[in-house]
N, C-alpha and C. Protein backbone atom coordinates (compact mmCIF):
# COMPACT_ATOMS: atom_id res chain seq x y z
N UNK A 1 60.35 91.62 31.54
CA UNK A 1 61.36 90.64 31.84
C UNK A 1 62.24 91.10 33.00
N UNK A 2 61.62 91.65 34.47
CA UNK A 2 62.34 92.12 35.33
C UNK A 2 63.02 90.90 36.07
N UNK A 3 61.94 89.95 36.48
CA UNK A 3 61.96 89.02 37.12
C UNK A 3 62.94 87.43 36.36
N UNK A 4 64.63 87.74 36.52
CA UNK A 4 65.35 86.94 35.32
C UNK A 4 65.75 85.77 36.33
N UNK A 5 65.66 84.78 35.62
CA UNK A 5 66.05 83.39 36.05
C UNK A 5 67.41 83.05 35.06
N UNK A 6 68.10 82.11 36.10
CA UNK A 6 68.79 81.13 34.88
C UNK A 6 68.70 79.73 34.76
N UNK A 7 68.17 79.63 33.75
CA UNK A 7 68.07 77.58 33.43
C UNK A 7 68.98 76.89 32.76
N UNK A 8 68.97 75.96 33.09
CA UNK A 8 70.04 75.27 32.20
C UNK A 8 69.99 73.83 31.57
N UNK A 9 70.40 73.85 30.60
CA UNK A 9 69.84 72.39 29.70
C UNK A 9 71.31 71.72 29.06
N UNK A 10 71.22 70.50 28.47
CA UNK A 10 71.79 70.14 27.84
C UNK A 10 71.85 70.27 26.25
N UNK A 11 73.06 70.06 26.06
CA UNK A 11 72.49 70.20 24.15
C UNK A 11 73.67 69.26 22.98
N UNK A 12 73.81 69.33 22.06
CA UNK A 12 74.66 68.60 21.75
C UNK A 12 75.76 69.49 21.02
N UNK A 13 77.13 69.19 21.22
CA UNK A 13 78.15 69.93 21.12
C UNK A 13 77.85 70.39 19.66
N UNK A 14 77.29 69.76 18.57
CA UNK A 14 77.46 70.65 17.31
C UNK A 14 76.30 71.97 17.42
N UNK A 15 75.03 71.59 18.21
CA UNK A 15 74.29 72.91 18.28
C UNK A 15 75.12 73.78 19.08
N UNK A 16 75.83 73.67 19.64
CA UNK A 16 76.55 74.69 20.34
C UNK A 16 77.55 75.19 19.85
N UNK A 17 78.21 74.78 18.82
CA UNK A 17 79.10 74.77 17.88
C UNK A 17 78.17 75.99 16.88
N UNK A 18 76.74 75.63 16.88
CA UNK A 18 76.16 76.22 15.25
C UNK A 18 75.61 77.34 16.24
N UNK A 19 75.70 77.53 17.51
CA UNK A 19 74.88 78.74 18.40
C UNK A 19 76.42 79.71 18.25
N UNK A 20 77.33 79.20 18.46
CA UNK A 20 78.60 80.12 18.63
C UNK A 20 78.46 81.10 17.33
N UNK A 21 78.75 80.17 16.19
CA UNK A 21 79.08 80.67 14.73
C UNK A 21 77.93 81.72 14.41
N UNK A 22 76.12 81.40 14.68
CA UNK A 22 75.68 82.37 14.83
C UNK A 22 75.56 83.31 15.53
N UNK A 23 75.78 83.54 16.29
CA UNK A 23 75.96 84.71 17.37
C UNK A 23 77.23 85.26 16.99
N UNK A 24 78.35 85.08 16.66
CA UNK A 24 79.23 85.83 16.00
C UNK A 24 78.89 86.64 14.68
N UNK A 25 78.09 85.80 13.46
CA UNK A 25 77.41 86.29 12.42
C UNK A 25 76.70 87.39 12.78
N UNK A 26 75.84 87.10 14.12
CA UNK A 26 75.01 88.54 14.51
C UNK A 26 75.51 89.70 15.43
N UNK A 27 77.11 89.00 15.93
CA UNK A 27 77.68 90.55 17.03
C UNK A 27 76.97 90.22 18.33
N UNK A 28 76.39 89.06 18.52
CA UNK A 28 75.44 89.09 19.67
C UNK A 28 76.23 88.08 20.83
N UNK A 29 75.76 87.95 21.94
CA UNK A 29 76.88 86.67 22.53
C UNK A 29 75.75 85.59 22.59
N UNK A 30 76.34 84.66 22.62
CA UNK A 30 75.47 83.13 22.44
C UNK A 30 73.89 83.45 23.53
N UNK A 31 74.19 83.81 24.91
CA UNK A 31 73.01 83.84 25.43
C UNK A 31 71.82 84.34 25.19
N UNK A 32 72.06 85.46 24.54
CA UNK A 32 71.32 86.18 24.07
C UNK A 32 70.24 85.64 22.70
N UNK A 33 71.68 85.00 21.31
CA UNK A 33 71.05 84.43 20.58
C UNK A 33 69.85 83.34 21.57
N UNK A 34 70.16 82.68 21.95
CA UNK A 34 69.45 81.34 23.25
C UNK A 34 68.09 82.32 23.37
N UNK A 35 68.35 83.45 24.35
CA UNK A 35 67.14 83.83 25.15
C UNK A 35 66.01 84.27 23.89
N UNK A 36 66.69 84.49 22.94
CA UNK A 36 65.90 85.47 21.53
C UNK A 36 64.77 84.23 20.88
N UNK A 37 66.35 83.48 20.69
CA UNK A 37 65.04 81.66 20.33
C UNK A 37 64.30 81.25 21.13
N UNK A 38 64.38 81.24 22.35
CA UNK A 38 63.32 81.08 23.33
C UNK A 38 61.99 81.78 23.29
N UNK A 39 62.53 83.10 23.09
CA UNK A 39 61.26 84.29 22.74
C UNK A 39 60.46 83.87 21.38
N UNK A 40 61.10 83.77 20.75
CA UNK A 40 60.28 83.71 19.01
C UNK A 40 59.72 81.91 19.81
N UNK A 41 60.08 81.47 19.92
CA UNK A 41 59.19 79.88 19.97
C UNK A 41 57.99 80.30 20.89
N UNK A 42 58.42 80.78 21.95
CA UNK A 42 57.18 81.45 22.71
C UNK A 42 56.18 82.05 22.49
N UNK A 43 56.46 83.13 21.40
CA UNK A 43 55.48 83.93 20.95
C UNK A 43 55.36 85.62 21.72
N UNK A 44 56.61 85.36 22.30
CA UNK A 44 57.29 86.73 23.26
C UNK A 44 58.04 87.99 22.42
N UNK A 45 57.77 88.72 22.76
CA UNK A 45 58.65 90.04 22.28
C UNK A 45 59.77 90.22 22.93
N UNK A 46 61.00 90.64 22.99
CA UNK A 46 62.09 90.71 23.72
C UNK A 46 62.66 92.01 23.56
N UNK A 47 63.27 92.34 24.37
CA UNK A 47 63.63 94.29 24.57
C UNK A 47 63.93 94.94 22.91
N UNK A 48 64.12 95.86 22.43
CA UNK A 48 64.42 96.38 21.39
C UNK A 48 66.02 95.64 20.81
N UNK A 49 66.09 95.87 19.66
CA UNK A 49 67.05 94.48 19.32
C UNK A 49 68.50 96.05 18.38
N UNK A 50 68.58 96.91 19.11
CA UNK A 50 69.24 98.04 18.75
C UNK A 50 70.92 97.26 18.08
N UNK A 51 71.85 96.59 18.57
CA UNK A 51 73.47 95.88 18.02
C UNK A 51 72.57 95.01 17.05
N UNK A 52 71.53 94.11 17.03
CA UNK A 52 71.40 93.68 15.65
C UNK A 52 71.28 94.34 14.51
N UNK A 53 70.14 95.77 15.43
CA UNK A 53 69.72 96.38 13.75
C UNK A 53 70.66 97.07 13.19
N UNK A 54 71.71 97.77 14.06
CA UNK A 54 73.17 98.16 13.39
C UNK A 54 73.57 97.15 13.13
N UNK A 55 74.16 96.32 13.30
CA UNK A 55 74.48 94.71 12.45
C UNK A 55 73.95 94.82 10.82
N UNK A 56 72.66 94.71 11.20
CA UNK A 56 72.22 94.31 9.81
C UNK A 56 71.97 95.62 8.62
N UNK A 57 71.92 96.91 9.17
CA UNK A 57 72.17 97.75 8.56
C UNK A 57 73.35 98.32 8.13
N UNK A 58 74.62 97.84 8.86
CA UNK A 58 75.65 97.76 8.10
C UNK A 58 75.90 96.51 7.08
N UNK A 59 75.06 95.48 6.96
CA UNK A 59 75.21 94.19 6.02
C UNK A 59 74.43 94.94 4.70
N UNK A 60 73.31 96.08 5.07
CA UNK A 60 72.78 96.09 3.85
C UNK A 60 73.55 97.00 2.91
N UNK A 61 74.08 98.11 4.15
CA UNK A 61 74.99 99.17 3.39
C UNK A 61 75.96 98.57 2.66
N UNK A 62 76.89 97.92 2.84
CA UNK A 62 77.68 96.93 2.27
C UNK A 62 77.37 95.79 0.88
N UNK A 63 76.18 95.62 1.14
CA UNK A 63 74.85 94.81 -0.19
C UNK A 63 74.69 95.76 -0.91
N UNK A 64 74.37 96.48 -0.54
CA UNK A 64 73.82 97.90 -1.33
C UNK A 64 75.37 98.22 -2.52
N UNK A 65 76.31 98.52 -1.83
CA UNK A 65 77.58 99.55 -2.49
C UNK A 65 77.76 98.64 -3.41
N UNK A 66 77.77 96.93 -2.87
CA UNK A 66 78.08 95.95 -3.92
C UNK A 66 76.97 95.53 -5.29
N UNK A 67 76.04 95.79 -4.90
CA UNK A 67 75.11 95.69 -5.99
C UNK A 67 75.72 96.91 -6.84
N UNK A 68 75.48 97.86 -6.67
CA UNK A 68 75.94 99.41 -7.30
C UNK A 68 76.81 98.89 -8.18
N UNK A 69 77.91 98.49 -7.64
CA UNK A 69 79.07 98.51 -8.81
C UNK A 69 79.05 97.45 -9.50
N UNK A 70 77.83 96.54 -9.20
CA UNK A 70 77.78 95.39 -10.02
C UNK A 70 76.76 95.74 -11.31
N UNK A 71 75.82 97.08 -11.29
CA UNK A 71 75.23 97.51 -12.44
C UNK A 71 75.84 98.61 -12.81
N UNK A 72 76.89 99.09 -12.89
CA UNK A 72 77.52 100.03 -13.64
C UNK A 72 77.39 99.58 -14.65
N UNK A 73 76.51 100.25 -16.54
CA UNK A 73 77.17 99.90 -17.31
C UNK A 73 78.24 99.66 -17.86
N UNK A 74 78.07 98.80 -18.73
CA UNK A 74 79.95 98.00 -19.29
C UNK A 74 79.88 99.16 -20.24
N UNK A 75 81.29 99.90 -20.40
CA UNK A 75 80.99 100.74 -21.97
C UNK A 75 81.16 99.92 -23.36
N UNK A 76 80.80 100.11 -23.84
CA UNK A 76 80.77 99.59 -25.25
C UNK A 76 81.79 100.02 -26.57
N UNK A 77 82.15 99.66 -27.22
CA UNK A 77 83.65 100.14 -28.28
C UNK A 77 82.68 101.01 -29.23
N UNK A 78 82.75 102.13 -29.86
CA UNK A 78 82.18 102.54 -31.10
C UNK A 78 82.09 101.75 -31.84
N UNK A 79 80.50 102.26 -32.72
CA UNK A 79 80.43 101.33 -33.84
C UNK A 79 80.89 101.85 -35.09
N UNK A 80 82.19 100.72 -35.53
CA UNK A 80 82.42 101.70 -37.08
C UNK A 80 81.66 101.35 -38.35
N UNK A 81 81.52 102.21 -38.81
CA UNK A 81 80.54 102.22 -40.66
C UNK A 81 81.04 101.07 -41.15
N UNK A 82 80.16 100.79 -41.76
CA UNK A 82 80.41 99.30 -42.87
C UNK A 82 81.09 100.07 -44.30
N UNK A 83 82.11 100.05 -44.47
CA UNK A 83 82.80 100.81 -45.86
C UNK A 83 81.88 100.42 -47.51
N UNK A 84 81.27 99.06 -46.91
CA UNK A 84 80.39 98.73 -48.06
C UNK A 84 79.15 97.90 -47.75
N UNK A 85 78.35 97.58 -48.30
CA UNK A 85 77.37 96.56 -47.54
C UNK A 85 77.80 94.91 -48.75
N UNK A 86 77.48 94.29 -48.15
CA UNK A 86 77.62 92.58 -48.72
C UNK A 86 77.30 92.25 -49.33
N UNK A 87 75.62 92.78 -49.24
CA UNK A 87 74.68 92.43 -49.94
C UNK A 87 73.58 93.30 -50.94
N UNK A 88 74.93 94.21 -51.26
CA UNK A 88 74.25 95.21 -51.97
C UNK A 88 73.61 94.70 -53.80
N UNK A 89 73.11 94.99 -54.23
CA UNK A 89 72.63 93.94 -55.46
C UNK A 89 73.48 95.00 -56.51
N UNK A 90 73.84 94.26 -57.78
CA UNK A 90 74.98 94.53 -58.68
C UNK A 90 74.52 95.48 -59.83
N UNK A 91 75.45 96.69 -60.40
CA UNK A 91 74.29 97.01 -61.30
C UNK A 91 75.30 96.45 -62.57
N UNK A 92 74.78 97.47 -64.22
CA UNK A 92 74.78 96.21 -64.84
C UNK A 92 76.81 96.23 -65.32
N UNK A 93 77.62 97.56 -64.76
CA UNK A 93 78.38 98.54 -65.20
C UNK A 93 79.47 97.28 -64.03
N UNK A 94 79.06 96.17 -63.14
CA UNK A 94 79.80 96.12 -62.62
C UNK A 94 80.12 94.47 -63.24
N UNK A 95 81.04 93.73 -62.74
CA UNK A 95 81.34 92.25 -62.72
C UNK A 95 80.85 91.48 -61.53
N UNK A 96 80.32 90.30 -61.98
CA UNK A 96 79.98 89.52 -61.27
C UNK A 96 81.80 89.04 -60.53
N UNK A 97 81.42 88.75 -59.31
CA UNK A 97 82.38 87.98 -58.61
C UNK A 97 83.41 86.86 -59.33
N UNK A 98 82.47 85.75 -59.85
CA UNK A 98 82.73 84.91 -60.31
C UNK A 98 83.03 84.71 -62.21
N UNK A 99 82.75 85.75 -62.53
CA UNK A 99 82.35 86.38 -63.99
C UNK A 99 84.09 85.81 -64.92
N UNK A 100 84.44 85.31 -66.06
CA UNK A 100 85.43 85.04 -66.50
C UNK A 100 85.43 86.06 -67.58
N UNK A 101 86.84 87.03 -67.38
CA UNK A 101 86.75 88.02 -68.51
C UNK A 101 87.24 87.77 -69.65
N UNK A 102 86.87 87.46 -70.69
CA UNK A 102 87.50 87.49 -72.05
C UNK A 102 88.04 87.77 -72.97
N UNK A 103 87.53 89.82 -72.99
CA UNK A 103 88.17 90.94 -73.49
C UNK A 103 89.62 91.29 -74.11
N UNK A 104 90.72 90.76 -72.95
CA UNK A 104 91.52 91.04 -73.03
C UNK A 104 92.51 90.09 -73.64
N UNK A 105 91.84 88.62 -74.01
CA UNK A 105 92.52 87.78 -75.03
C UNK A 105 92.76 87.83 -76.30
N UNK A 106 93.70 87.24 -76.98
CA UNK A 106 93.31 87.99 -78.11
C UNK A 106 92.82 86.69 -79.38
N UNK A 107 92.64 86.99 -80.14
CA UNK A 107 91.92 85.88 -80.80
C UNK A 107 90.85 85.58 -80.95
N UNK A 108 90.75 84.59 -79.82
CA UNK A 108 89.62 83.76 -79.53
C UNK A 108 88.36 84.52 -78.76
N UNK A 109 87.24 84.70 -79.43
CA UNK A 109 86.04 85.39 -78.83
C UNK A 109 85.05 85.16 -78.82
């Protein structure tokens, strides 16, 4: 690409609007984004792309730290002992829940 021309076209103010915003996203200046799309439609290679790949290797470093602290395990509270179980079955020494005691009336038995 010794041999550089400049051309010039028309376009419509929102693509130029959406060329700005990307080329800021990439650190790059608009022409460049331009000459790069020109290349990829072409089927051209264009000089080594060195401010993007720092660009984007600081986007991953940054992806990266944030993933990290997004899998830190959560800690968890201790688990305390069950003092009894629920559903333990009754033996014969004990009372039913619902059981009406009589024993202690007097009289009537």
């Amino acid at each position: 690409m010794s041999d550089l021309i400049k051309v010039h076209c028309e376009i419509p103010l929102l693509w130029k609007s959406k060329l700005e915003r990307l080329a800021a996203e990439r650190k790059i200046a608009p022409t460049d984004l331009m000459r790069e799309a020109i290349a990829t439609y072409l089927g051209e290679a264009i000089g080594p792309h060195t401010a993007r790949l720092d660009s984007l290797e600081a986007e991953v470093a940054a992806l990266r730290n944030a993933v990290q602290s997004l899998t830190r395990p959560i800690p968890t509270p201790p688990q305390l002992p069950m003092p009894f179980s629920l559903h333990s079955p009754l033996t014969d020494d004990e009372d039913e829940p619902d059981e009406v005691l009589y024993d202690f009336l007097e009289g009537e038995h």
